[in-house]
Protein backbone atom coordinates (compact mmCIF):
# COMPACT_ATOMS: atom_id res chain seq x y z
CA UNK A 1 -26.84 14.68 44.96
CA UNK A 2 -29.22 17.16 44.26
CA UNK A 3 -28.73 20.49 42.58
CA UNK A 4 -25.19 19.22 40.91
CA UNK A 5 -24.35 19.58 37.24
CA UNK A 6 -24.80 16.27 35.05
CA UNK A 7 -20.81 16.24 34.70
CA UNK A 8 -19.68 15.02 38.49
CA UNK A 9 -18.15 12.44 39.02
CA UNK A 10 -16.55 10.47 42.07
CA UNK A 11 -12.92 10.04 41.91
CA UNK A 12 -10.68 8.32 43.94
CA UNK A 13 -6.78 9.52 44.98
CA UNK A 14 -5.59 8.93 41.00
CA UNK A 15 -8.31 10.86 40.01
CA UNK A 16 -7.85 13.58 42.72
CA UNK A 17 -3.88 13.60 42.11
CA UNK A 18 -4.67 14.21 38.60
CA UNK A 19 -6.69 17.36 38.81
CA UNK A 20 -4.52 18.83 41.57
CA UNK A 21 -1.24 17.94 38.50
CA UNK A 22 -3.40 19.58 36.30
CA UNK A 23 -4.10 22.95 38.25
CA UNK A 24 -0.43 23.73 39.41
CA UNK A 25 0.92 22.75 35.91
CA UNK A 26 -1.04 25.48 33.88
CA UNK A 27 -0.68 27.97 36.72
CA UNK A 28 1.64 31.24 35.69
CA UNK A 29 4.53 29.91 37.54
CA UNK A 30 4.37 26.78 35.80
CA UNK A 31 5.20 27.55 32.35
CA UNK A 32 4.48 25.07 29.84
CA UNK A 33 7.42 24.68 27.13
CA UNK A 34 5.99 23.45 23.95
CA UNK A 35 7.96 20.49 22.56
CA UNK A 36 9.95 20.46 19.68
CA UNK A 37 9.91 16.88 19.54
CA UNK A 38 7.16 13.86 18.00
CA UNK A 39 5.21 11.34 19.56
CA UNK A 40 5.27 8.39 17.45
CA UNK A 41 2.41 6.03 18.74
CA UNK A 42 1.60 2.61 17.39
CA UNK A 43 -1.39 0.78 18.22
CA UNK A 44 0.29 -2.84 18.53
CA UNK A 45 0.51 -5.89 15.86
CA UNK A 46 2.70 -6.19 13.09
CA UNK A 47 4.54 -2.78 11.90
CA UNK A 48 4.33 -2.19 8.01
CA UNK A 49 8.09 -1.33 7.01
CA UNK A 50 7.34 1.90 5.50
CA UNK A 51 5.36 3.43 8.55
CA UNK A 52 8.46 2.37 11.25
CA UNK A 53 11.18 4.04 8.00
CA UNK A 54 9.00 7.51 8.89
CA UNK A 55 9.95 6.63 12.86
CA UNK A 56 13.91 6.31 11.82
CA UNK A 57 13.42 9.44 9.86
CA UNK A 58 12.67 11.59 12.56
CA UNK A 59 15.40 10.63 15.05
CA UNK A 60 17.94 10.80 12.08
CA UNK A 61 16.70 14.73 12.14
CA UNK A 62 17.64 15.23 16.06
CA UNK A 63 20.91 14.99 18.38
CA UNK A 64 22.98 12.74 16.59
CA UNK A 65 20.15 10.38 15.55
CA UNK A 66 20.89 7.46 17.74
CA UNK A 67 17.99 5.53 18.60
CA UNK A 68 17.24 3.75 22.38
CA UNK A 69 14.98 1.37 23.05
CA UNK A 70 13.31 0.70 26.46
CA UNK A 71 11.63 -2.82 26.33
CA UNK A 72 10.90 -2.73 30.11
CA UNK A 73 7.29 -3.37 29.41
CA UNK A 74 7.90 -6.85 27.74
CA UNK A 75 7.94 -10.13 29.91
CA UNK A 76 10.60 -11.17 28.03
CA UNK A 77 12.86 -7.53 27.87
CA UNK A 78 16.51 -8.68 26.90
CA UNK A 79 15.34 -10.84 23.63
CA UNK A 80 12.22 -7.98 22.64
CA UNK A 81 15.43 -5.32 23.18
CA UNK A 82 17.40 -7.31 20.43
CA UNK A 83 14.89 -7.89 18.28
CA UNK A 84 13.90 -4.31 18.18
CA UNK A 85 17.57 -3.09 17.89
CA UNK A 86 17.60 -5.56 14.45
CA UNK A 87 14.62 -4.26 13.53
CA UNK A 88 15.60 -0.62 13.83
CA UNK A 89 18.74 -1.32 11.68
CA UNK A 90 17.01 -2.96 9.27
CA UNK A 91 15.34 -0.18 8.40
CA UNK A 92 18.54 2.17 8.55
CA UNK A 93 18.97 3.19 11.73
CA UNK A 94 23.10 3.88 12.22
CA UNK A 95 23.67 3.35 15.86
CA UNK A 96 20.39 1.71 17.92
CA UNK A 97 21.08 0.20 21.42
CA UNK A 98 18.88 -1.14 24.56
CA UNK A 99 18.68 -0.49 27.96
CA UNK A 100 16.27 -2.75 30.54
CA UNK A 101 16.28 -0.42 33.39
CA UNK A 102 15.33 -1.38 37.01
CA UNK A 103 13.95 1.18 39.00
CA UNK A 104 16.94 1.59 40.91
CA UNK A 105 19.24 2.41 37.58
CA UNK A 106 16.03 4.98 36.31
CA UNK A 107 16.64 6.99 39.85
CA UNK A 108 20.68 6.93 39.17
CA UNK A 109 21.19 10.42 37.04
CA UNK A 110 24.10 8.69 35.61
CA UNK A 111 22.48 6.24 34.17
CA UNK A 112 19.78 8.65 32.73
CA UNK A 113 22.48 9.99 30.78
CA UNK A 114 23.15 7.43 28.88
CA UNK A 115 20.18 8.46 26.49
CA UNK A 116 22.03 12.12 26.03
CA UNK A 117 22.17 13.00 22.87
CA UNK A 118 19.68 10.73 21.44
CA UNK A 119 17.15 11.45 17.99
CA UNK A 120 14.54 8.71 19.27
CA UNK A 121 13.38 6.40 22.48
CA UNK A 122 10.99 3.65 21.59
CA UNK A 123 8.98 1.56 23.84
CA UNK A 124 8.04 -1.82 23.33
CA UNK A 125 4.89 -3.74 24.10
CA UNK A 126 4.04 -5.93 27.12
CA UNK A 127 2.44 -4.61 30.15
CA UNK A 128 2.35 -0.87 30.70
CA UNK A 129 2.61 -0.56 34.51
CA UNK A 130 6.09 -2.28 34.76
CA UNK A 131 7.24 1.00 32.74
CA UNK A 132 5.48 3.07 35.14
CA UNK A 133 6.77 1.87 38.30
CA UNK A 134 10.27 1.26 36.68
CA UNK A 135 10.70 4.58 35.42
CA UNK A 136 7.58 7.41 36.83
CA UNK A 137 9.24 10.40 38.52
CA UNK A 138 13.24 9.88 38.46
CA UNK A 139 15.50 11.55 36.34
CA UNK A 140 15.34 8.92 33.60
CA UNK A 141 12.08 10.32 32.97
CA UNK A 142 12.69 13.77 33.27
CA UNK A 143 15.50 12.52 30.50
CA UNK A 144 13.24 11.31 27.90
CA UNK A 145 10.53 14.49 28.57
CA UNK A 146 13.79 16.23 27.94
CA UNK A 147 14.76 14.85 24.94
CA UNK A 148 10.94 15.01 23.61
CA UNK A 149 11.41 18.88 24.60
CA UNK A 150 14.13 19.21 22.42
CA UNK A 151 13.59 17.43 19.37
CA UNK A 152 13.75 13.73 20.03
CA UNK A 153 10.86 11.37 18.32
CA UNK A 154 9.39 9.36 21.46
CA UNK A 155 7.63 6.00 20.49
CA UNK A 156 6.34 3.37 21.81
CA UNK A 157 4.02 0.13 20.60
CA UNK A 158 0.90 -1.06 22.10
CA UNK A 159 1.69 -0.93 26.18
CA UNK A 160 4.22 1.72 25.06
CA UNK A 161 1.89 3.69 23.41
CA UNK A 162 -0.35 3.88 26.58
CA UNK A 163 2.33 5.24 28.52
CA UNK A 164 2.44 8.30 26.67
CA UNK A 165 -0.55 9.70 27.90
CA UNK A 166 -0.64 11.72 31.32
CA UNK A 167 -4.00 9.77 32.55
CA UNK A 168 -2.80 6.05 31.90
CA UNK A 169 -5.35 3.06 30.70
CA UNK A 170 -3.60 0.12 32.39
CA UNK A 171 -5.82 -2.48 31.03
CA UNK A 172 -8.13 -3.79 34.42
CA UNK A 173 -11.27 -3.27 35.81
CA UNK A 174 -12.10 -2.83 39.32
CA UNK A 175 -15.15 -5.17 39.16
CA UNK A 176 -13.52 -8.66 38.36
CA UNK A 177 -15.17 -10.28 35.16
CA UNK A 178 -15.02 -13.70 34.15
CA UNK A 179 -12.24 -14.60 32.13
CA UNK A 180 -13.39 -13.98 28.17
CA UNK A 181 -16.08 -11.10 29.74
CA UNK A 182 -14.02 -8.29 29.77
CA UNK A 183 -15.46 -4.44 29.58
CA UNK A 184 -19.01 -5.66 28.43
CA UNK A 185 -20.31 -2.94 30.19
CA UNK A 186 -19.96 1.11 29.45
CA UNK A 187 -20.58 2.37 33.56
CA UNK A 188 -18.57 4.72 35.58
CA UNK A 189 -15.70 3.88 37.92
CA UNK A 190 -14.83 0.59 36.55
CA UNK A 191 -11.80 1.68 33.93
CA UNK A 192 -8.47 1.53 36.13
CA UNK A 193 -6.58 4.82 35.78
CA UNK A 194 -3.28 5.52 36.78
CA UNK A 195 -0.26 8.44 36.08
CA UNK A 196 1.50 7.51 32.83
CA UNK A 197 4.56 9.56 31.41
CA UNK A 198 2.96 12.59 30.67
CA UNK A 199 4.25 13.20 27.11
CA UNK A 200 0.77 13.97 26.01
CA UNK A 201 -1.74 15.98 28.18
CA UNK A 202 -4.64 16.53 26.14
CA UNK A 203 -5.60 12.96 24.86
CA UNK A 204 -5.68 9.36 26.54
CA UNK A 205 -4.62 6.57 24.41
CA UNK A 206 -5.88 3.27 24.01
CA UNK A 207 -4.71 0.67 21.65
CA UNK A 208 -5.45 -2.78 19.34
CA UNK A 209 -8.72 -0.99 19.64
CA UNK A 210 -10.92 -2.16 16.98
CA UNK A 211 -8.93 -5.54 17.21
CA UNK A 212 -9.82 -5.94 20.53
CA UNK A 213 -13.03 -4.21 21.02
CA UNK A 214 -11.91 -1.68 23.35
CA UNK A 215 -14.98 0.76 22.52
CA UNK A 216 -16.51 0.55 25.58
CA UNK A 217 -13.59 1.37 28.16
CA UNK A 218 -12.64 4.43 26.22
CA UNK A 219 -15.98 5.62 26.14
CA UNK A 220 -16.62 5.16 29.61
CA UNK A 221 -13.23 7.24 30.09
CA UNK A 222 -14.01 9.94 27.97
CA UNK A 223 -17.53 9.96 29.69
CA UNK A 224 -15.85 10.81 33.03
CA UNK A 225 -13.31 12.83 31.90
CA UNK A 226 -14.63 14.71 28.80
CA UNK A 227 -11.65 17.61 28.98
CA UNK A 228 -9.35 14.71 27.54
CA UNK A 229 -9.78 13.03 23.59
CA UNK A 230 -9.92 9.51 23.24
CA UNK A 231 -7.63 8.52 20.60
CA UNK A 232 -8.02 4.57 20.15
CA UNK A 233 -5.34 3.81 17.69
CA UNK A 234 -5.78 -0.28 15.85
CA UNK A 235 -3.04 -2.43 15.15
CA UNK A 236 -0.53 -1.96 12.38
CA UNK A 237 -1.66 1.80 12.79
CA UNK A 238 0.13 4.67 13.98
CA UNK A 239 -0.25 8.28 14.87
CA UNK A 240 2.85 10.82 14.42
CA UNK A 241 1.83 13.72 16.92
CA UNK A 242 3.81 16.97 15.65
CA UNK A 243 5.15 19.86 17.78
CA UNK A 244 1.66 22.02 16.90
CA UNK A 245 0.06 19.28 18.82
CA UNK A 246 -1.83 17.99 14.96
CA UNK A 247 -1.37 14.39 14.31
CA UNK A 248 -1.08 12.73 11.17
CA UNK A 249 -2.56 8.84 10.50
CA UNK A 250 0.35 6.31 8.90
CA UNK A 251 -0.88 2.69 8.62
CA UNK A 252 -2.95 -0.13 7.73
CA UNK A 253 -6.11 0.04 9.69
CA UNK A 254 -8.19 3.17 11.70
CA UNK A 255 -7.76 5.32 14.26
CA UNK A 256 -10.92 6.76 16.22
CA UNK A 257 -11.26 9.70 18.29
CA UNK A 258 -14.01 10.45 20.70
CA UNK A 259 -14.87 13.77 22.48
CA UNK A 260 -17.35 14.00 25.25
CA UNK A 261 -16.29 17.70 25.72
CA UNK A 262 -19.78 19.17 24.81
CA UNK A 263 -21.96 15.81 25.91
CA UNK A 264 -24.59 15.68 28.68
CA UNK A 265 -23.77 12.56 30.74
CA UNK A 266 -25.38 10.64 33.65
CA UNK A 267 -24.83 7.90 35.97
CA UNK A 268 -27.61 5.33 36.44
CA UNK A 269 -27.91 4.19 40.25
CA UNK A 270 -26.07 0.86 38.63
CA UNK A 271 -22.97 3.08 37.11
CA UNK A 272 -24.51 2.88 33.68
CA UNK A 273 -23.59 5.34 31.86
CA UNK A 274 -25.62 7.28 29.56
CA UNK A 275 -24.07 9.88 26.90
CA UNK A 276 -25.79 12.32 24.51
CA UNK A 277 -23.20 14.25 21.96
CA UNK A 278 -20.66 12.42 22.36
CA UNK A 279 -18.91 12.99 19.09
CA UNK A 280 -16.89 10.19 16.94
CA UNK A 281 -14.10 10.62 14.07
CA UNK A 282 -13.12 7.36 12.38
CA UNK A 283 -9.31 8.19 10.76
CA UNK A 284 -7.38 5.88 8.22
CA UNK A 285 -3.85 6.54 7.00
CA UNK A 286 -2.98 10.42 5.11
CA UNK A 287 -5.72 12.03 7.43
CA UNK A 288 -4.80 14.54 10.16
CA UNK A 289 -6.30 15.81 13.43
CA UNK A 290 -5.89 19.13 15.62
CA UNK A 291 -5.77 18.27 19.52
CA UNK A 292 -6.28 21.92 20.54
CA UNK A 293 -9.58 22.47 18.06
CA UNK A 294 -10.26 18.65 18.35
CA UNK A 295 -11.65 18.24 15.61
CA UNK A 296 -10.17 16.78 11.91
CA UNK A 297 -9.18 18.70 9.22
């Protein structure tokens, strides 16, 4: 349409939700608490021993340091509950159970309670929409945004680290590409979107990013919604998101953060997309980043 800024963009009922959420939340009857709690998000792969010792650490420092795990993402939940629970007392951890909720138990407040009290809630990997629909809106997630509030070290592992985000990556495209041809393309409307948990509003995470070659849906989503940061976080790589909203890099590989916040963007009549300033930090392990000044420091 004529006579509209470069920056408009079509958005369907997730999109339109979103901005509504967004609006009423930073309204002055809405107050926004600012957590006390970490974010503890791990791009997938194999977990270097000393980088999940830092994730013990922190629950040890809240409640009474008990670790949960919620493996609802995996295919498999019961055995990748155990095997975390091992792992986690491997590496210290004092009292570490599991809990494969249905969506049924997440809307029972009783059940909810079962994580009072706790230092840390990790997420394991699989698919991140079975977390979402097990868990979105009932008080089992008003639980863990509670505990996050007050201390608690949320984490979570490739599909668990998307859910941490507010605007969720879920991994599909609305076009359908042959198998193997996956996100070729950077255009506009193609990334599917949906509500994650909310934990973090300013960023959207994406993960095994440079393992996968994820570039080009995170750019596209950063194109079309340039008030969020990209963070796309690699395998075997982690970020540790303190209460000031700075994160810090642990890990073997990189972490890269885009910011379309000051770039001029337009949509081809095909959905291309084109960009100009977008802006690019590539982050390895010791180096830190400020979500509210995004920029490194």
């Amino acid at each position: 349409m004529k006579g509209l800024p470069l920056r408009v963009f079509r958005v369907g009922l997730t999109g339109l939700f979103l901005a509504i959420f967004s609006l009423l939340s930073f309204q002055p009857g809405f107050p926004q608490p600012k957590p006390k709690g970490y974010l503890f998000i791990i791009g997938g792969g194999d977990r270097p021993e000393a980088m999940m010792k830092k994730f013990v650490d922190l629950a040890s420092r809240s409640g009474s340091g008990r670790i949960v795990v919620l493996p609802m993402a995996s295919a498999t939940p019961d055995e990748t509950g155990r095997n975390l629970v091992e792992e986690f007392k491997r590496l210290g951890a004092k009292e570490v159970d599991y809990y494969n909720f249905t969506r049924q138990e997440a809307e029972d407040a009783s059940k909810a309670r079962l994580l009072a009290g706790c230092g840390g809630i990790f997420f394991s990997g699989g698919v991140q929409t079975r977390v979402t629909e097990a868990i979105l809106d009932t008080p089992l997630h008003k639980m863990i945004k509670d505990l996050y509030q007050q201390g608690a070290v949320i984490g979570g592992t490739s599909a668990g680290a998307a859910v941490m985000s507010e605007l969720m990556i879920t991994g599909d495209e609305k076009r359908k590409p042959e198998e193997g041809h996956e996100f070729e393309t950077i255009e506009s409307g193609n990334v599917v979107l949906v509500r994650g948990l909310g934990l973090i509003t300013s960023a959207i995470i994406d993960q095994h990013f440079a393992t996968r070659k994820r570039h080009n849906r995170l750019i596209s989503v950063v194109a079309e919604h340039p008030e969020l940061v990209g963070i796309g976080i690699d395998e075997s790589t982690a970020i540790v998101v303190n209460p000031d909203q700075t994160f810090l890099v642990l890990g073997q590989k990189n972490v890269i953060v885009l910011n379309a916040g000051r770039a001029q963007v337009k949509i081809r009549h095909d959905q291309a997309l084109s960009i100009r300033g977008l802006a690019m930090h590539v982050l390895l392990d010791g180096e830190r980043f400020d979500l509210k000044k995004k920029r490194p420091f």
